[in-house]
Protein backbone atom coordinates (compact mmCIF):
# COMPACT_ATOMS: atom_id res chain seq x y z
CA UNK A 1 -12.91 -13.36 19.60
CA UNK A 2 -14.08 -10.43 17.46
CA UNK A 3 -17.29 -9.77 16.82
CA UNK A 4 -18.62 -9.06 13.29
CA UNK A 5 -19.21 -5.27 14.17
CA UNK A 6 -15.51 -5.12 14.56
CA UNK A 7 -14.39 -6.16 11.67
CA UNK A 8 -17.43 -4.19 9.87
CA UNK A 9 -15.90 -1.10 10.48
CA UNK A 10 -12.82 -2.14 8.95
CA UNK A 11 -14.38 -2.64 5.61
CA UNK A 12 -13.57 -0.76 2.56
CA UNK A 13 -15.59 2.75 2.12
CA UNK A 14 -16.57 1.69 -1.44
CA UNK A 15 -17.98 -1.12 -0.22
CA UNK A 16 -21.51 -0.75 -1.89
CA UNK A 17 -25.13 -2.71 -1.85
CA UNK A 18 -24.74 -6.07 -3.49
CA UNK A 19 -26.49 -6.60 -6.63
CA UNK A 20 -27.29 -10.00 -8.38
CA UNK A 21 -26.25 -12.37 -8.63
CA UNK A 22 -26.50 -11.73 -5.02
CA UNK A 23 -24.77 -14.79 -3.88
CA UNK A 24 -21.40 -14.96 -5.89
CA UNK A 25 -21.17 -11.31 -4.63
CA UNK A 26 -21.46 -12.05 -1.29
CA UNK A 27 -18.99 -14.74 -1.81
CA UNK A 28 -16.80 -12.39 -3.61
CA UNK A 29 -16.85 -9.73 -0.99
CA UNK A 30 -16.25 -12.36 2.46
CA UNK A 31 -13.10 -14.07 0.69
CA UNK A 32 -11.73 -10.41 -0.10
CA UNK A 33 -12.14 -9.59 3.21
CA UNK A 34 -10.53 -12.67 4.78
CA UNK A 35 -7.52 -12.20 2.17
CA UNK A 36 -7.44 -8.91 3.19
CA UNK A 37 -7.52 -10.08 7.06
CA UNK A 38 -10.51 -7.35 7.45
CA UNK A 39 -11.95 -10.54 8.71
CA UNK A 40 -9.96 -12.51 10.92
CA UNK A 41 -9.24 -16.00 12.29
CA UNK A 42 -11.24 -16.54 14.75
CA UNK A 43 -14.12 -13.53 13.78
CA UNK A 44 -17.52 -14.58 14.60
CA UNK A 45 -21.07 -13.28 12.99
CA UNK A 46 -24.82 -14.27 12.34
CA UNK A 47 -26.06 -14.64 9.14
CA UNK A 48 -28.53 -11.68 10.23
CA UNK A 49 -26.14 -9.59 11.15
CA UNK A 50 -24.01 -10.18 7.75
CA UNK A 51 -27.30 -9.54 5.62
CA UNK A 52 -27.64 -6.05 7.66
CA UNK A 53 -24.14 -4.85 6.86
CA UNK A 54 -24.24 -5.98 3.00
CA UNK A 55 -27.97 -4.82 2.45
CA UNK A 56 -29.10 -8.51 1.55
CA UNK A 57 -31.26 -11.17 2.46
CA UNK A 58 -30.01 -14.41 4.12
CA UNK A 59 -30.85 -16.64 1.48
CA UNK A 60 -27.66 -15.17 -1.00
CA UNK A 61 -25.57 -14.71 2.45
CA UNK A 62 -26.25 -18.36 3.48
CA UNK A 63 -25.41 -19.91 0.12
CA UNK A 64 -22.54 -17.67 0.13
CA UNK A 65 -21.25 -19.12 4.02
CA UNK A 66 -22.00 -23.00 2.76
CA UNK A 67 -19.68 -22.53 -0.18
CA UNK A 68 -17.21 -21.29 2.36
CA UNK A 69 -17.49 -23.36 4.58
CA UNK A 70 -17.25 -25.96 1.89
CA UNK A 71 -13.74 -24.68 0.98
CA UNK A 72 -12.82 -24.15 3.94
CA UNK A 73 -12.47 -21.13 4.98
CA UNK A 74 -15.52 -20.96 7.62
CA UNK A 75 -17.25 -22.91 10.47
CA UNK A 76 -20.59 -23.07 11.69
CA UNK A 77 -22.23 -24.02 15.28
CA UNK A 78 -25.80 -24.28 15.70
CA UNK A 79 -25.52 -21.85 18.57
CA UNK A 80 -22.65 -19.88 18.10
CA UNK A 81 -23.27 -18.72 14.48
CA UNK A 82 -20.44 -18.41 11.86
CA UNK A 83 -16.90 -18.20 12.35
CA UNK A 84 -13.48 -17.73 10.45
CA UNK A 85 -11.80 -20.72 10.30
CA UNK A 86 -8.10 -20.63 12.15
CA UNK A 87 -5.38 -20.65 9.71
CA UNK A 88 -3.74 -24.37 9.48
CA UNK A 89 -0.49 -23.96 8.41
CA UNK A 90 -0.42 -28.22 8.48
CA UNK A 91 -2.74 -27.92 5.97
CA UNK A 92 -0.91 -25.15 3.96
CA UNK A 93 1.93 -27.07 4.00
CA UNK A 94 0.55 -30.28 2.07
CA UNK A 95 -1.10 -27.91 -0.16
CA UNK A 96 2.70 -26.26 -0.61
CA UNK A 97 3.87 -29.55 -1.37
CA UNK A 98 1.19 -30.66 -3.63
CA UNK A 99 2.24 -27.32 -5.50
CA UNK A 100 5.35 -28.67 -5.88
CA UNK A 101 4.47 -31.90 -7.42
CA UNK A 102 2.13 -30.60 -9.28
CA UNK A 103 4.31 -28.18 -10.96
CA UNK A 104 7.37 -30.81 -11.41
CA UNK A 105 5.58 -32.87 -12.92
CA UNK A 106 4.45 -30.27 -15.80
CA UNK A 107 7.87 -28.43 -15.93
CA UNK A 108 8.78 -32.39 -16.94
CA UNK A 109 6.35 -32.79 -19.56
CA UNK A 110 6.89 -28.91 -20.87
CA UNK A 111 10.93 -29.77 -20.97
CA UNK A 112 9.77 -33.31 -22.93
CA UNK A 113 8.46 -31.04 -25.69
CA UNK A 114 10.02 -31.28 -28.99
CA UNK A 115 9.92 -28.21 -31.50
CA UNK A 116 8.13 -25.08 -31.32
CA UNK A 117 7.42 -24.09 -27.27
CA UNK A 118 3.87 -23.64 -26.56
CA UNK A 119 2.69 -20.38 -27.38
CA UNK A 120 2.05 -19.85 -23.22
CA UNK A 121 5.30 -19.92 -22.57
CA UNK A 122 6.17 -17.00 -25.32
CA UNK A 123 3.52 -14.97 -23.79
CA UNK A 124 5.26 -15.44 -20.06
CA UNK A 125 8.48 -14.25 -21.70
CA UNK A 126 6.96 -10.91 -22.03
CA UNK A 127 6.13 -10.27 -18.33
CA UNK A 128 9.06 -12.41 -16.72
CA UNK A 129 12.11 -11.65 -18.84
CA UNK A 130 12.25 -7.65 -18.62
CA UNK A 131 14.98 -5.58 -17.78
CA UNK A 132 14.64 -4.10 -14.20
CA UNK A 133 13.35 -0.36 -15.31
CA UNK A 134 10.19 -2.18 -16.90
CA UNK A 135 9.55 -4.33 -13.60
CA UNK A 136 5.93 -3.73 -11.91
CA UNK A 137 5.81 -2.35 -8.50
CA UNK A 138 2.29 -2.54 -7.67
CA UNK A 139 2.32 -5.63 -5.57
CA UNK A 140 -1.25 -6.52 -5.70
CA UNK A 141 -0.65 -7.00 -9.38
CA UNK A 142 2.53 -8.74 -9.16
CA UNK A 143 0.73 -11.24 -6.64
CA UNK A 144 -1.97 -11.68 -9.48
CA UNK A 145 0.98 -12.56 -12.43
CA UNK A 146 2.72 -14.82 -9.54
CA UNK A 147 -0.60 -17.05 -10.04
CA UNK A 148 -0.74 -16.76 -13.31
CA UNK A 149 2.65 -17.71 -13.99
CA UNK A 150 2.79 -21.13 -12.05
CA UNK A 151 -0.97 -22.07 -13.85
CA UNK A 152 0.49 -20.93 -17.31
CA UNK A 153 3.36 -23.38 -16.63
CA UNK A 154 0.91 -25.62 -15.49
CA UNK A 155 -1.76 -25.38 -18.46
CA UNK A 156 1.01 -25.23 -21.39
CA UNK A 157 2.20 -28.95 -20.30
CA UNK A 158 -1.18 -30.19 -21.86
CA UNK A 159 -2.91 -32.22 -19.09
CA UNK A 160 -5.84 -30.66 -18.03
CA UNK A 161 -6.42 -32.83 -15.27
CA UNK A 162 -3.08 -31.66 -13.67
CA UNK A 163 -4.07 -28.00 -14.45
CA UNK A 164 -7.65 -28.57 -12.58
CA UNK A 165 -6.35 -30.05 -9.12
CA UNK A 166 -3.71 -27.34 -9.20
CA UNK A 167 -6.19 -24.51 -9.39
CA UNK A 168 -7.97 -26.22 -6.57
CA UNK A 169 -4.88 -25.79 -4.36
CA UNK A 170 -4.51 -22.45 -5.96
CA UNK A 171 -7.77 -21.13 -4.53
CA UNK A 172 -7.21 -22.88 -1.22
CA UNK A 173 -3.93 -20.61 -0.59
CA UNK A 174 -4.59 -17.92 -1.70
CA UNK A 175 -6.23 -16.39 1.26
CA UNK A 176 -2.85 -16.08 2.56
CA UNK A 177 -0.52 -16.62 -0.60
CA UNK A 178 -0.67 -12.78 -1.71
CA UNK A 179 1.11 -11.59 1.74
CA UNK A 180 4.27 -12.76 -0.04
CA UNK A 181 4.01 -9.52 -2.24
CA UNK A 182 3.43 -7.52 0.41
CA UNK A 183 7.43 -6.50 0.50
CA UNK A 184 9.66 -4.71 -2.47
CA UNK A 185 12.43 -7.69 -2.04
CA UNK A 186 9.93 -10.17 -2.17
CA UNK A 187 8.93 -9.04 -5.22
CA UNK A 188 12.43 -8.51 -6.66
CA UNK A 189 13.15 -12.15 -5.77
CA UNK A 190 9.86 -13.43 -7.84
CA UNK A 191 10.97 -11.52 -11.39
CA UNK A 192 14.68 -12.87 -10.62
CA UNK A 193 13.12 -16.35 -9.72
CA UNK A 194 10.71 -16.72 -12.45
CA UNK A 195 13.04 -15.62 -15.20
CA UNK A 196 15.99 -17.97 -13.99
CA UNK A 197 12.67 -20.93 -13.95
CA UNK A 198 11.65 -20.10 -17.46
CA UNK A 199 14.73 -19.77 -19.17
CA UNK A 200 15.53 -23.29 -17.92
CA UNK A 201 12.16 -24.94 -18.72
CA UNK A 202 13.40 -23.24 -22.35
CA UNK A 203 16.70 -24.73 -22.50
CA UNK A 204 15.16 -27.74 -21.42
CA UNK A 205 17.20 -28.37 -18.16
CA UNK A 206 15.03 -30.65 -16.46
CA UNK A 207 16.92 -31.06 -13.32
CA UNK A 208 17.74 -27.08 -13.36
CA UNK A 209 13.64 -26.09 -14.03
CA UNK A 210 12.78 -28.32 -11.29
CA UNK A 211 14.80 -27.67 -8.45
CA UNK A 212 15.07 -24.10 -9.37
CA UNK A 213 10.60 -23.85 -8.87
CA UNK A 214 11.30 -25.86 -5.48
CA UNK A 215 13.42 -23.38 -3.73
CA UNK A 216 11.34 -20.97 -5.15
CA UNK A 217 7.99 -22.43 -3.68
CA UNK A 218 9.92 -22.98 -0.96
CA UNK A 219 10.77 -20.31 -0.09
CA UNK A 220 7.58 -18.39 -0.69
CA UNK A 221 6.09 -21.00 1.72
CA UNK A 222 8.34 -20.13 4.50
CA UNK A 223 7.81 -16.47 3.33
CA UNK A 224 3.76 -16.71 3.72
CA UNK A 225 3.90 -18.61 7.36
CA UNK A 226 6.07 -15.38 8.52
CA UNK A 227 4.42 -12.76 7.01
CA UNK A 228 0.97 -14.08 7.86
CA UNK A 229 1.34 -14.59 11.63
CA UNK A 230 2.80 -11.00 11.89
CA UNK A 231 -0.26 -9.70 9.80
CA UNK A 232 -2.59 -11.93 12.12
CA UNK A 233 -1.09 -9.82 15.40
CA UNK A 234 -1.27 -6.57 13.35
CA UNK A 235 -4.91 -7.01 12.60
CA UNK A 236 -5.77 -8.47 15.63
CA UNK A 237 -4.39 -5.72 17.74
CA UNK A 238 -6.12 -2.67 15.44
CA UNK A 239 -9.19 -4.50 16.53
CA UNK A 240 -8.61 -4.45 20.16
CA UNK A 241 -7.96 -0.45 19.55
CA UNK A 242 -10.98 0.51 17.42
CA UNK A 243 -13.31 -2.21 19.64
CA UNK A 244 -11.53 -2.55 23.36
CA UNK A 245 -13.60 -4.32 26.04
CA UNK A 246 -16.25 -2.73 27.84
């Protein structure tokens, strides 16, 4: 297990004072680093160790950890202090599947639709359906129009309960769910797969729309479990180098 000095020094140089609202902050800057894997499975720290390397009291750091912990992304032990939670890629997998109910079920009611498509979907048009030369490299931002094109698809089929459950299980993954950007073909295969999914839900091919977004979830499921565990290894041997045993 790493300690949290380890994975302190691993922390971006910008990484500045928090200010309020102290809390959300707090809670801001943990989840980047556990996306980031700058904290690790398996990581433990005190809450007065946290508040020393963030220049805050425990009160924002605790109600930070609780809301965490609450979404589960940490554990706590009386006497052991705080730790990142270990990846369950059981879990993940429901939570992939969910997705793809979730997002059925709304590609159904979007193909459904009679007259004028939802304004959403125009708007996804202009990202999605670009010739190669205008295509976005940057893969942090591709990762961020990923999400935004599965809730869009989500939001524009008009049932808001739908849209809130699946941006619960889109917070839940993605701690890990931006690793599938982390490669040029991966992000080739999203523009190509996203296109050939909105063109159908257009056209109104049910059958097409839908089993067209479950190879694609698919497939960035089986993507994520790969790419993560080789990250995991990555990160976890840097550690051992910066921090070995004394």
């Amino acid at each position: 297990m790493r300690a949290l000095a380890a994975s302190a020094t691993a922390a971006p140089p910008s990484a500045a004072p928090l200010r309020p609202n102290l809390a959300e902050q707090v809670y801001a800057r943990l989840k980047a680093e556990m996306i980031d894997f700058q904290l690790v499975p398996g990581d433990r720290f005190s809450e007065a160790e946290l508040g020393q390397r963030l220049g805050v009291s425990r009160t924002p750091v605790r109600e930070a950890l609780f809301r965490l912990r609450n979404e589960g992304f940490l554990d706590v032990e009386p006497k052991s202090g705080w730790s990142v939670r270990p990846i369950d890629f059981g879990k993940l997998e429901e939570l992939y599947d969910l997705r793809v109910i979730l997002e059925s079920a709304s590609v159904a009611r979007l193909c459904a639709h009679t007259g004028t498509p939802p304004d959403e979907l125009e708007s996804l048009k202009a990202i999605w359906l670009v010739p190669a030369a205008e295509r976005l490299a940057d893969s942090r931002e591709v990762g961020r129009l990923d999400e935004q094109f599965h809730a869009t698809l989500v939001r524009a089929a008009g049932n808001a309960e739908i849209a809130r459950v699946h941006w619960d299980v889109t917070e839940r993954i993605r701690v890990i769910r931006h690793l599938d950007f982390t490669r040029p073909d991966r992000v080739e295969a999203t523009y190509a797969e996203h296109a050939k999914i909105l063109r159908a839900v257009m056209q109104r091919k049910l059958d097409q729309a839908q089993l067209l977004l479950k190879t694609h979830v698919e497939q960035s499921k089986a993507e994520v479990r790969k790419i993560t565990l080789a990250t995991l290894h990555e990160a976890r041997e840097r550690g051992k180098h910066q921090h070995p045993a004394s």
